[in-house]
Protein backbone atom coordinates (compact mmCIF):
# COMPACT_ATOMS: atom_id res chain seq x y z
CA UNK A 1 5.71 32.57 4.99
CA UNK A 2 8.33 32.81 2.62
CA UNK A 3 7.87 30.61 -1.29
CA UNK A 4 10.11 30.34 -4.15
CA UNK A 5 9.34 28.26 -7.02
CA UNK A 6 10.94 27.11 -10.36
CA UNK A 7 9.18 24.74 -13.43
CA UNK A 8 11.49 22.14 -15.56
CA UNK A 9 10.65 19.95 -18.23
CA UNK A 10 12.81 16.74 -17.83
CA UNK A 11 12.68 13.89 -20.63
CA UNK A 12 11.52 11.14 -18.71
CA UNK A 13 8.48 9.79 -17.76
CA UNK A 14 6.93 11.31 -14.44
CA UNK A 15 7.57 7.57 -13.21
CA UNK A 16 11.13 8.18 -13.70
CA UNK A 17 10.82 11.42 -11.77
CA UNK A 18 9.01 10.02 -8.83
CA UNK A 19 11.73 7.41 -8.51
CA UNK A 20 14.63 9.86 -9.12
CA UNK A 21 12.64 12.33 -6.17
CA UNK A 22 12.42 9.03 -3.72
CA UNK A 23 16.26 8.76 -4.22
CA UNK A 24 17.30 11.76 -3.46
CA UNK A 25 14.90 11.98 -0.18
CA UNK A 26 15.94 8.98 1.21
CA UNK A 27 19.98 9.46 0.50
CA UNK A 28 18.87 13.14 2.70
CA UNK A 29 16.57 11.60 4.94
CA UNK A 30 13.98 14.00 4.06
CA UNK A 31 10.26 13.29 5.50
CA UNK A 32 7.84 12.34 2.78
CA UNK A 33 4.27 14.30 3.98
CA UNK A 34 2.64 12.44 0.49
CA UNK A 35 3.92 10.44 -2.82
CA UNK A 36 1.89 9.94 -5.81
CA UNK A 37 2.04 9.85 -9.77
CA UNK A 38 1.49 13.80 -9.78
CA UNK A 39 2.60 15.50 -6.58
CA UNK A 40 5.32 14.95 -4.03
CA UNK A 41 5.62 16.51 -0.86
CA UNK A 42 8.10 16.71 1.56
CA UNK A 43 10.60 18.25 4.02
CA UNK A 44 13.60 19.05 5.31
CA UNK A 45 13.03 17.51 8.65
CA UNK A 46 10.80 17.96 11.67
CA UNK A 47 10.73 21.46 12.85
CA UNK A 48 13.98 22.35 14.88
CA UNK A 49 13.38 25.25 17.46
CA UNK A 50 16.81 26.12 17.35
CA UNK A 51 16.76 26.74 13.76
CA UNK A 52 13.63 28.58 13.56
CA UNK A 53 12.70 26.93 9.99
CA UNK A 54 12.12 23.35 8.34
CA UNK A 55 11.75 23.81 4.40
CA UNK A 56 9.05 22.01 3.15
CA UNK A 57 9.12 21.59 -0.66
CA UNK A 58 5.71 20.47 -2.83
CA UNK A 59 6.92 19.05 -6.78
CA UNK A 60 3.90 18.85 -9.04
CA UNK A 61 4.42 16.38 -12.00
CA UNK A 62 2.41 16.53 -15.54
CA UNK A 63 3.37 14.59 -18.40
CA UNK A 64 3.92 16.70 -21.64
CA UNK A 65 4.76 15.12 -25.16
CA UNK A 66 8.63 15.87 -24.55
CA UNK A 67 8.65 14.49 -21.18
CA UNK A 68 7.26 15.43 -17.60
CA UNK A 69 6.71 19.27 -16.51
CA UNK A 70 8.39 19.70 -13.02
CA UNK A 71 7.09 22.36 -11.17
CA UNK A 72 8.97 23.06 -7.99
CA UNK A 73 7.55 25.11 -4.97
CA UNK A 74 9.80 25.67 -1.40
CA UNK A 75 8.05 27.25 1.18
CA UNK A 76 9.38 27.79 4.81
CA UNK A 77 7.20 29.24 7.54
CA UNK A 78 9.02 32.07 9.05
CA UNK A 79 9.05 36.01 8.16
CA UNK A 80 12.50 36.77 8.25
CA UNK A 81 12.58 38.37 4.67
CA UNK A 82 15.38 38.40 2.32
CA UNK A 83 17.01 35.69 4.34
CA UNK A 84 14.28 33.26 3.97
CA UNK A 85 14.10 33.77 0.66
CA UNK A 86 17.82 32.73 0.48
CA UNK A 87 17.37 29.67 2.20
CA UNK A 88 14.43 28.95 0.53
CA UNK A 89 15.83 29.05 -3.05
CA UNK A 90 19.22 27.44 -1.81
CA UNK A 91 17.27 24.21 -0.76
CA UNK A 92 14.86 24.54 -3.81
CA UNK A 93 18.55 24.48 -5.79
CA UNK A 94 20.00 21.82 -4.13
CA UNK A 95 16.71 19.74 -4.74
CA UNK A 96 16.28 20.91 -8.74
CA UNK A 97 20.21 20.44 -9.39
CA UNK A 98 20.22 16.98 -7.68
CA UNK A 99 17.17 15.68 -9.82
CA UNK A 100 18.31 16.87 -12.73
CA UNK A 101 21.63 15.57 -12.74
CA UNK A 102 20.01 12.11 -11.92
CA UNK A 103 17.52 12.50 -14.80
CA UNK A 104 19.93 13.90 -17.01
CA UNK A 105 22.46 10.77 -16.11
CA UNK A 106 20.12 8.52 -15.68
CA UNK A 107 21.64 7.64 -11.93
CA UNK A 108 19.55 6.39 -9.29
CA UNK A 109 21.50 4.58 -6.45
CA UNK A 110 20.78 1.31 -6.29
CA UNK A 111 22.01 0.37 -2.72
CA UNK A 112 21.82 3.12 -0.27
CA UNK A 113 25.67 2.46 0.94
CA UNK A 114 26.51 3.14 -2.59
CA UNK A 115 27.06 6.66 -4.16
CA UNK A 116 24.94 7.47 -7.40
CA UNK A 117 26.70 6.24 -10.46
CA UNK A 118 29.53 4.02 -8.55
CA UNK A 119 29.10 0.33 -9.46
CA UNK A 120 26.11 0.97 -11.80
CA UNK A 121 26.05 -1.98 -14.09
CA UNK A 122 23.88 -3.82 -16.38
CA UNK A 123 21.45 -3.52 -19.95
CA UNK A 124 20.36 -0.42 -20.58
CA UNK A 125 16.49 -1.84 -20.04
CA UNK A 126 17.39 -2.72 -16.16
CA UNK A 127 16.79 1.17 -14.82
CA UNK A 128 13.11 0.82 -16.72
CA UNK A 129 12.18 -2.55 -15.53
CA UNK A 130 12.92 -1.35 -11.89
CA UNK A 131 10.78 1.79 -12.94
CA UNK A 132 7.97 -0.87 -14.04
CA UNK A 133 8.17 -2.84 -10.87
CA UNK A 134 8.35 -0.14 -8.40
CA UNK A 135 5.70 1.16 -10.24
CA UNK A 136 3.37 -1.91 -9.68
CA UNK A 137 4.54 -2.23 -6.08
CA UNK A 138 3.25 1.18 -4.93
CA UNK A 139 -0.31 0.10 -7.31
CA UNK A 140 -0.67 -2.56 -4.86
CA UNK A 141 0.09 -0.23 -1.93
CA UNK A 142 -2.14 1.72 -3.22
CA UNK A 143 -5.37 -1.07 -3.86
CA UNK A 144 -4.41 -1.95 0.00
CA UNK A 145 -2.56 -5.65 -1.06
CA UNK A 146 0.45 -4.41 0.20
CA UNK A 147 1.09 -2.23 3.97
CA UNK A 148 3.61 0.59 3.76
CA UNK A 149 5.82 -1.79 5.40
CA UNK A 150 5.74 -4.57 2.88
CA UNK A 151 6.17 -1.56 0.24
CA UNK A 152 9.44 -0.60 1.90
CA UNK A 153 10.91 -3.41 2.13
CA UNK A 154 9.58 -4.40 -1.72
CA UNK A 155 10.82 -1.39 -3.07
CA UNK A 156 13.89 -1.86 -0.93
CA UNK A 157 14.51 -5.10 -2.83
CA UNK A 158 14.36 -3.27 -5.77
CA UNK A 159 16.22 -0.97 -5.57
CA UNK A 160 18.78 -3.36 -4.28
CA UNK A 161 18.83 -5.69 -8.08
């Protein structure tokens, strides 16, 4: 098995991470293995026999008093050495550069036919009430008032003001 890992400190709020994270796996269509407030793990895709290799990549969240400690870990489960490695830290890069320009512009798409930062309007408290909701929708998933379908399509509304 080949890992590579890297540890940011963004400053946001983990809940502004998790959301940024969920953005940028859906606009890949990345499978989510788990979500919470303090880990994230997902992949590539579903192991392709052709390619050999599916990255799978594991983000670890801690709030800190400047913001939220990232730490980033991309493993892939093949022994092909150097070149592993490569791939490894190119999708670990692609991951880290495409959260922190998110965080760093505060761009989340808001409409998944939409490309981050195109037709972004509103107060500047809109992106934090849509933290605060999403936030209490995946509570509720959480308790068990809400299935993982009613999530979706909740957050999916959401997403959508």
């Amino acid at each position: 098995m080949t890992v590579v890992s890297t540890t940011l400190t963004l400053p946001v709020s983990p809940d502004q991470v998790v959301i940024a994270t969920q953005d940028i796996i859906d606009q890949r269509g990345w499978r989510v293995h788990a979500i919470s407030a303090s880990e994230i793990v997902f992949q590539e895709g579903d192991y392709d026999i052709i390619k050999g290799v599916s990255p799978k990549i594991v983000v670890t969240l801690k709030q800190i008093d400047s913001g939220t400690e990232v730490q980033v870990i991309c493993s892939i489960f093949a022994s092909m050495g150097p070149l592993m490695k490569k791939k490894a830290t190119g999708f670990m890069g692609q991951f880290v550069n495409s959260l922190s320009l998110r965080v760093q512009t505060n761009s989340v798409a808001i409409n998944p036919t939409v490309q981050v930062g195109e037709g972004q309007t509103g107060s500047p408290s809109a992106p934090n009430d849509r933290y605060e909701q999403l936030r209490q929708a995946k509570d509720l998933l959480e308790q068990g008032v809400l299935t993982p379908q009613e999530f979706d399509a909740e957050k999916a509304r959401i997403l959508a003001q």
